[in-house]
N, C-alpha and C. Protein backbone atom coordinates (compact mmCIF):
# COMPACT_ATOMS: atom_id res chain seq x y z
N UNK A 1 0.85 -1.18 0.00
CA UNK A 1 0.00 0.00 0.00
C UNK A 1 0.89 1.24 0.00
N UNK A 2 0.47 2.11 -1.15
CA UNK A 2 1.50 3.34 -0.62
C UNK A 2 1.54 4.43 -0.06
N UNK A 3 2.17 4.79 0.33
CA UNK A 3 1.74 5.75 1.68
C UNK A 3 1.48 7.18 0.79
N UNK A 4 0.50 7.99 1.41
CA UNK A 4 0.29 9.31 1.08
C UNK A 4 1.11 10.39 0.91
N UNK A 5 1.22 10.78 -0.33
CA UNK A 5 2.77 12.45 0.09
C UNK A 5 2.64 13.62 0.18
N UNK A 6 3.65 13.95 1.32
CA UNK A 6 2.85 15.15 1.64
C UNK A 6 3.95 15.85 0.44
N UNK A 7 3.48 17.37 -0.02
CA UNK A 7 4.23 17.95 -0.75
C UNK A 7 5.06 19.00 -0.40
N UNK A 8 6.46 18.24 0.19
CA UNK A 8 7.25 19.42 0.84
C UNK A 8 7.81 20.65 0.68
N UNK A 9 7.77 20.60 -1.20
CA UNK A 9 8.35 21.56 -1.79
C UNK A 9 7.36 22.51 -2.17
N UNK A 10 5.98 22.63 -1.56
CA UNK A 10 5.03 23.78 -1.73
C UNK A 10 5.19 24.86 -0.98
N UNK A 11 5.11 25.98 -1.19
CA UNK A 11 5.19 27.09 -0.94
C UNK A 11 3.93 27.34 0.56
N UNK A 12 3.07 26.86 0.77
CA UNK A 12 2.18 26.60 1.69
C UNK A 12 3.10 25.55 2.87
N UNK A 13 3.68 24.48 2.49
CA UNK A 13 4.18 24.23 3.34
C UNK A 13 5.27 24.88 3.85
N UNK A 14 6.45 25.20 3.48
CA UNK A 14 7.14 26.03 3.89
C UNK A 14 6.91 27.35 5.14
N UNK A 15 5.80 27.99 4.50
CA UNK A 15 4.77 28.72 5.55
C UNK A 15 4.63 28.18 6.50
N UNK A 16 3.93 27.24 6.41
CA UNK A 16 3.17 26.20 7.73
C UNK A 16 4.25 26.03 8.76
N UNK A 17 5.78 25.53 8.17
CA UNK A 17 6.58 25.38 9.21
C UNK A 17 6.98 26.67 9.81
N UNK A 18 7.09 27.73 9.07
CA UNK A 18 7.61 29.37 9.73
C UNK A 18 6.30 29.40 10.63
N UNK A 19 5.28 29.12 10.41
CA UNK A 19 4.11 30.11 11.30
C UNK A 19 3.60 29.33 12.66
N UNK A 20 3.89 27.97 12.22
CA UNK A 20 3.50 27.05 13.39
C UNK A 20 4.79 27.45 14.61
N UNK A 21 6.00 28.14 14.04
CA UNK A 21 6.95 28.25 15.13
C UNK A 21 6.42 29.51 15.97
N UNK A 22 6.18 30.61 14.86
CA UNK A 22 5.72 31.82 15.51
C UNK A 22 4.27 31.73 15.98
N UNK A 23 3.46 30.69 15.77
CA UNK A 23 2.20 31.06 16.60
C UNK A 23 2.62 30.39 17.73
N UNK A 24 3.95 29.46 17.89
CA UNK A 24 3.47 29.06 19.58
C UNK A 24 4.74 29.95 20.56
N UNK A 25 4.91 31.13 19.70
CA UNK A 25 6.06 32.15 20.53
C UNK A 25 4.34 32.91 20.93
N UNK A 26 3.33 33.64 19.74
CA UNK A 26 2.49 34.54 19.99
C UNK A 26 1.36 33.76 20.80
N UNK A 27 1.55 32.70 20.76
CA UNK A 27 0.23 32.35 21.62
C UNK A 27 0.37 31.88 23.28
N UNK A 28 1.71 31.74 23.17
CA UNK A 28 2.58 30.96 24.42
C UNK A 28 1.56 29.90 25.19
N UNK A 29 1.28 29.16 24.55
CA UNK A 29 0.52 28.17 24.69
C UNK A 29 1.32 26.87 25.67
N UNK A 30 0.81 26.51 26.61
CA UNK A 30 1.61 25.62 27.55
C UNK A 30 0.90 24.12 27.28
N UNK A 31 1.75 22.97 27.20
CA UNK A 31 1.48 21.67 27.13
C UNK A 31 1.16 21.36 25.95
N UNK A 32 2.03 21.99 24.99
CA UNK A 32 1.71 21.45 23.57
C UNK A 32 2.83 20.41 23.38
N UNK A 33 2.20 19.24 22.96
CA UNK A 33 2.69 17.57 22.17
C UNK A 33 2.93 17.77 20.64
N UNK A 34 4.15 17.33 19.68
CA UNK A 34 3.89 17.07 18.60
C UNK A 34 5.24 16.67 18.49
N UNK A 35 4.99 15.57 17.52
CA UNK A 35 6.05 14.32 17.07
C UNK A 35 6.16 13.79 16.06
N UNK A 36 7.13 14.27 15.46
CA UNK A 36 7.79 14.45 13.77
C UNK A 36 7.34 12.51 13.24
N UNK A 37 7.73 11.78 14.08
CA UNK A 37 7.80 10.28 13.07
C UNK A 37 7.78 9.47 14.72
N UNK A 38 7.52 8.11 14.28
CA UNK A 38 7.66 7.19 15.87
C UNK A 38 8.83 7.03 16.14
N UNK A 39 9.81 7.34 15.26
CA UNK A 39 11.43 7.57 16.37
C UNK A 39 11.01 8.40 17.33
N UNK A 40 10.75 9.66 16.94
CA UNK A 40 10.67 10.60 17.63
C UNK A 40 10.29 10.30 19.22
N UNK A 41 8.97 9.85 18.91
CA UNK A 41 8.05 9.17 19.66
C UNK A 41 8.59 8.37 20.92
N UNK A 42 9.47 7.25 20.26
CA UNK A 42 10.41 6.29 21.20
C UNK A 42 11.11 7.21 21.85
N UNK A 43 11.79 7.63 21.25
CA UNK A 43 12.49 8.23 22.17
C UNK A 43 12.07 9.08 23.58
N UNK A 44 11.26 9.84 23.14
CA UNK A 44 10.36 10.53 24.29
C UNK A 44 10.07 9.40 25.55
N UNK A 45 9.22 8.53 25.09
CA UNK A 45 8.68 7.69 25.93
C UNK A 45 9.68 6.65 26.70
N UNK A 46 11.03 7.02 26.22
CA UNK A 46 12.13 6.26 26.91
C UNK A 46 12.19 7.02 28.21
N UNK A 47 12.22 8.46 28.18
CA UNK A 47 12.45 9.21 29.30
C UNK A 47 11.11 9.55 30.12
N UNK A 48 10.36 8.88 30.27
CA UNK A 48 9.11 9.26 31.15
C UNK A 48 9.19 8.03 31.84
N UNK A 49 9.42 8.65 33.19
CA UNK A 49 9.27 7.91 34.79
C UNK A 49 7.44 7.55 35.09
N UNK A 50 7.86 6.55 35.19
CA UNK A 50 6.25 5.12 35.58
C UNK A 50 6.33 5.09 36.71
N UNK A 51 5.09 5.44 37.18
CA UNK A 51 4.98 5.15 39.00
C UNK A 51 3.84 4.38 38.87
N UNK A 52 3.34 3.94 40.14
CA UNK A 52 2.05 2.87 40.16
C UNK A 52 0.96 3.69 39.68
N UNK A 53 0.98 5.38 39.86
CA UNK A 53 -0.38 5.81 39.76
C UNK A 53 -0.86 5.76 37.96
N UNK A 54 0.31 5.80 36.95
CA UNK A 54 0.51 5.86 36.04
C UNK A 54 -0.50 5.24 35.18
N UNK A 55 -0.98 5.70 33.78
CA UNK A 55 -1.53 4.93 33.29
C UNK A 55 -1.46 5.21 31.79
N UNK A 56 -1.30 3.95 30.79
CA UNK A 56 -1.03 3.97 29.59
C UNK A 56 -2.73 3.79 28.55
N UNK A 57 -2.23 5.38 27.44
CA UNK A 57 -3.82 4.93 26.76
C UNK A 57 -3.11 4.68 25.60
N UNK A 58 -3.58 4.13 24.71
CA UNK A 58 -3.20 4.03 22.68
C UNK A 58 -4.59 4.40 22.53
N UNK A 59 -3.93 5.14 21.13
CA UNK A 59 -5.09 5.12 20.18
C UNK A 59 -4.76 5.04 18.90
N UNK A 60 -5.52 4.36 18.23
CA UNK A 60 -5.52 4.25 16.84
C UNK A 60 -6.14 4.94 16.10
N UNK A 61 -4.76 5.31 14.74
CA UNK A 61 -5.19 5.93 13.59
C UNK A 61 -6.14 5.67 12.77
N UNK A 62 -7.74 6.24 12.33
CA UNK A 62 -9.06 5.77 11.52
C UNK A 62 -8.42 6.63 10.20
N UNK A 63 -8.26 7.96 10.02
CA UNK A 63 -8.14 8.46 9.31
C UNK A 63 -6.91 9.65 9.11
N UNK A 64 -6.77 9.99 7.80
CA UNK A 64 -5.81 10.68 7.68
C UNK A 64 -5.92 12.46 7.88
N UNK A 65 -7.06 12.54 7.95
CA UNK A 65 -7.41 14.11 8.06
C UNK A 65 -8.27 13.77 9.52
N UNK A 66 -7.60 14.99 10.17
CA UNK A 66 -8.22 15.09 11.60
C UNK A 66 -9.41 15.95 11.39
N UNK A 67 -10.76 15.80 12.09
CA UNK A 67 -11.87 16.61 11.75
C UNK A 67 -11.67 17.97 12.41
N UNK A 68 -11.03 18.52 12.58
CA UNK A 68 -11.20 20.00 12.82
C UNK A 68 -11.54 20.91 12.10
N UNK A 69 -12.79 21.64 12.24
CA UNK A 69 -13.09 22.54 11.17
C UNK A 69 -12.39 23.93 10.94
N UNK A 70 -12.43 23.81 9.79
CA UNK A 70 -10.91 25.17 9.26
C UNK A 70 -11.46 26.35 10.24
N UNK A 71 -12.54 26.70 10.26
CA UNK A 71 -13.13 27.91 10.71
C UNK A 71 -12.77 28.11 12.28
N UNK A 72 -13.08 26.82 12.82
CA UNK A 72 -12.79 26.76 14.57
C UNK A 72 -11.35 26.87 15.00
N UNK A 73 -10.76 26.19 14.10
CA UNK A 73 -8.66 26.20 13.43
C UNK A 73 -8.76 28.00 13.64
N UNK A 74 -9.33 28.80 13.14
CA UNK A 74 -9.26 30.18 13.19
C UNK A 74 -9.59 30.94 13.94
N UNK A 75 -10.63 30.70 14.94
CA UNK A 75 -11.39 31.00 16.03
C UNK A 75 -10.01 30.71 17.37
N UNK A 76 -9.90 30.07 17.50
CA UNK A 76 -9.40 29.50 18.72
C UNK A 76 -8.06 30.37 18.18
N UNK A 77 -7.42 30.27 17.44
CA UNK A 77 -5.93 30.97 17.57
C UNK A 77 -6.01 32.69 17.20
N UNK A 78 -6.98 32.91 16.90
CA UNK A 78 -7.73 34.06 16.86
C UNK A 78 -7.78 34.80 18.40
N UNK A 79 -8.77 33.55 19.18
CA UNK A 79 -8.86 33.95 20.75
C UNK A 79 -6.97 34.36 21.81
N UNK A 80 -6.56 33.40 21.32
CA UNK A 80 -5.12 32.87 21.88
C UNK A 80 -4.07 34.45 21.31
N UNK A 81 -4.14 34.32 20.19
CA UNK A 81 -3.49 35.35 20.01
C UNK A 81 -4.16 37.14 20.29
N UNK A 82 -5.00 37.58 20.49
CA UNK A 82 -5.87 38.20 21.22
C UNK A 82 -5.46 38.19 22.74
N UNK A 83 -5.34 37.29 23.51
CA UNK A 83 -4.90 37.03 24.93
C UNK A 83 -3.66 37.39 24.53
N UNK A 84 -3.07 36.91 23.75
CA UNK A 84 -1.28 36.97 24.62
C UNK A 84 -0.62 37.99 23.37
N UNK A 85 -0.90 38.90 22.74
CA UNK A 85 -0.59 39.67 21.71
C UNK A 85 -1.39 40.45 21.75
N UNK A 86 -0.81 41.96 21.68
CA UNK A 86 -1.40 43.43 21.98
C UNK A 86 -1.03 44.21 20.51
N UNK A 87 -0.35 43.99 19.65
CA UNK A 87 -0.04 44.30 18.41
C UNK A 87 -1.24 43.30 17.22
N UNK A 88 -2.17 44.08 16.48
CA UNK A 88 -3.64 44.07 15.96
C UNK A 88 -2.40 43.57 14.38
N UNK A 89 -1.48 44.33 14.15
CA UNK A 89 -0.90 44.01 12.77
C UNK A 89 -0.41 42.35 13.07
N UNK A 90 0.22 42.32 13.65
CA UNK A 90 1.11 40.77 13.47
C UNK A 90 -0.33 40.01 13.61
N UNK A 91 -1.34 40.04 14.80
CA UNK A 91 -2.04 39.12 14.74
C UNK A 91 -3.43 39.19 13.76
N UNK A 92 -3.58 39.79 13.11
CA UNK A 92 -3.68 39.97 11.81
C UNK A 92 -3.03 39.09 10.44
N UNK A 93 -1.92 39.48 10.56
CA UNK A 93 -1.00 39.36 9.61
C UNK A 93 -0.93 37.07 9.52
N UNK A 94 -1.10 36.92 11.06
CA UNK A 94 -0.42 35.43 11.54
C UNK A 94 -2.25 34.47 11.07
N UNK A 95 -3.05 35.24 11.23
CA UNK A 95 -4.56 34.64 10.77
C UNK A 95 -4.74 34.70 8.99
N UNK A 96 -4.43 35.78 8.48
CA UNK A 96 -4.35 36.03 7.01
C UNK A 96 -3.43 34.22 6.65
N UNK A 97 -2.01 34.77 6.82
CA UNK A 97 -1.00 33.29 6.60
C UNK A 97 -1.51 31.95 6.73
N UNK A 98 -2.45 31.85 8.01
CA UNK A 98 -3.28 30.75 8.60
C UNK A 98 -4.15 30.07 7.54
N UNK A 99 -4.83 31.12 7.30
CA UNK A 99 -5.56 30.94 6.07
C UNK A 99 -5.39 30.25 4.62
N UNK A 100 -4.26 31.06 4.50
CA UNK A 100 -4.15 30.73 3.27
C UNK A 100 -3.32 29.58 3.52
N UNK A 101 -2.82 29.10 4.62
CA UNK A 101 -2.04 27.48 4.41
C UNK A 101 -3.22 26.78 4.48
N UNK A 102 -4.43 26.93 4.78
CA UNK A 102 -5.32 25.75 5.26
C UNK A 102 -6.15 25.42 4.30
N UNK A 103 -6.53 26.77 3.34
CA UNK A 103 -6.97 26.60 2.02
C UNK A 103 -6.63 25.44 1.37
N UNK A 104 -5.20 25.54 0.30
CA UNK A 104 -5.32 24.28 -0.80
C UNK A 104 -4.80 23.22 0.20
N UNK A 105 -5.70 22.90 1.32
CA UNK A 105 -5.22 21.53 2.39
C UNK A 105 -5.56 20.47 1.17
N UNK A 106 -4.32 19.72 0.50
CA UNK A 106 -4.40 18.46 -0.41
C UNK A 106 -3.49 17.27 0.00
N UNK A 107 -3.79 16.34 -0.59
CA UNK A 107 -2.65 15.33 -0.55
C UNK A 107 -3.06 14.35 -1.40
N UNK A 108 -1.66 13.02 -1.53
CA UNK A 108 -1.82 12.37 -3.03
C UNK A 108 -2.12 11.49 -2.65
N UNK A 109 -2.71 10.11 -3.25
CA UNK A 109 -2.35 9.01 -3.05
C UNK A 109 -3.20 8.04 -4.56
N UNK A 110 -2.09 7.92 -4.98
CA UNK A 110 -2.85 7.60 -6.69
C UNK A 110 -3.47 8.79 -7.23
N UNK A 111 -3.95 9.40 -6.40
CA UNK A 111 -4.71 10.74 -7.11
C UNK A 111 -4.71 11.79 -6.36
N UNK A 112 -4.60 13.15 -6.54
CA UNK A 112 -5.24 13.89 -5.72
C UNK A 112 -6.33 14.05 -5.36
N UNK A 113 -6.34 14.56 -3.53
CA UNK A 113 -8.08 14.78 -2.67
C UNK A 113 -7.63 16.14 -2.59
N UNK A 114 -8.79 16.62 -2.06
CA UNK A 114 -8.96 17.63 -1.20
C UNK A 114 -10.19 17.76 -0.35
N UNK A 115 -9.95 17.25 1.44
CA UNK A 115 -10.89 17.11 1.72
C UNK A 115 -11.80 18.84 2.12
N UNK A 116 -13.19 18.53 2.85
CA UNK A 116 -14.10 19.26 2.51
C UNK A 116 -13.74 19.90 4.21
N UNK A 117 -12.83 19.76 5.13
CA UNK A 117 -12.96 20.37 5.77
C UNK A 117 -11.86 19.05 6.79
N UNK A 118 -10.92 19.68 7.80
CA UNK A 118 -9.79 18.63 8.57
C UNK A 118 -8.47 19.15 7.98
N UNK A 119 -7.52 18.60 8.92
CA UNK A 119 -6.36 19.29 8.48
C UNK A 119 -5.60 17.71 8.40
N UNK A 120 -4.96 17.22 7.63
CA UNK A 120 -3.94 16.31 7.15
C UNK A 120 -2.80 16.26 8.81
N UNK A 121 -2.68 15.05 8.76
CA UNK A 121 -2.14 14.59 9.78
C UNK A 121 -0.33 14.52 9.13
N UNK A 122 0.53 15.37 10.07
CA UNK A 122 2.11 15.38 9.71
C UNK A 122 1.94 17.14 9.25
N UNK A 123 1.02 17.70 9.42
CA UNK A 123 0.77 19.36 8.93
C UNK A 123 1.62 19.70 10.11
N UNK A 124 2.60 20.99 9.83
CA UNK A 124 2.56 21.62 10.69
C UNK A 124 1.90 22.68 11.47
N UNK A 125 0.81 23.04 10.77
CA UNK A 125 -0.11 23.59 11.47
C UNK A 125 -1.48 22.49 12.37
């Protein structure tokens, strides 16, 4: 089966990685998780101390686009940046960018999709 590609050399992605760095300087958002590949992953979970109270969940992958709706994707970092940013241009400027990465949200696999609303799983946004 072959796996889905993401398209690294788009101009949207490129974005995605600059803005996902600067929205979590403007949003200073605490207890954010995200993990490039399951190396990554292992490794992390090598260094976390197990006590009795501890408890392990899995979950399994159904699909490749997470249902978040683009609009609520805008709302919420909208709110966030509003709280922790007093300058109307940058956070402005960081929702415009938002936008337009979430727009042509595509990916391949034998063919191109574009789903109707979810953001592709490995996005950096």
């Amino acid at each position: 089966m072959p796996e889905p590609v993401v398209n690294n050399k788009q101009a949207s992605y490129k974005i995605a990685r600059y803005l996902n760095k600067r929205l979590n300087n403007l949003t200073n958002l605490q207890y954010t998780y995200a993990n490039k590949n399951s190396y990554e992953l292992a490794q992390k979970l090598n260094n976390i101390l197990i006590n009795k109270q501890s408890r392990m969940i899995t979950l399994g992958i159904k699909e490749l686009y997470v249902n978040f709706p683009i609009l609520n994707i805008l709302h919420i970092t909208k709110f966030w940046l509003n709280k922790h940013n007093n300058n109307n241009a940058i956070r402005e400027q960081a929702l415009h960018l938002l936008k337009v990465i979430l727009k042509p949200n595509h990916f391949q696999y034998n063919r191109f999709f574009q789903p109707e609303k979810g953001i592709a799983m490995g996005s950096h946004i």
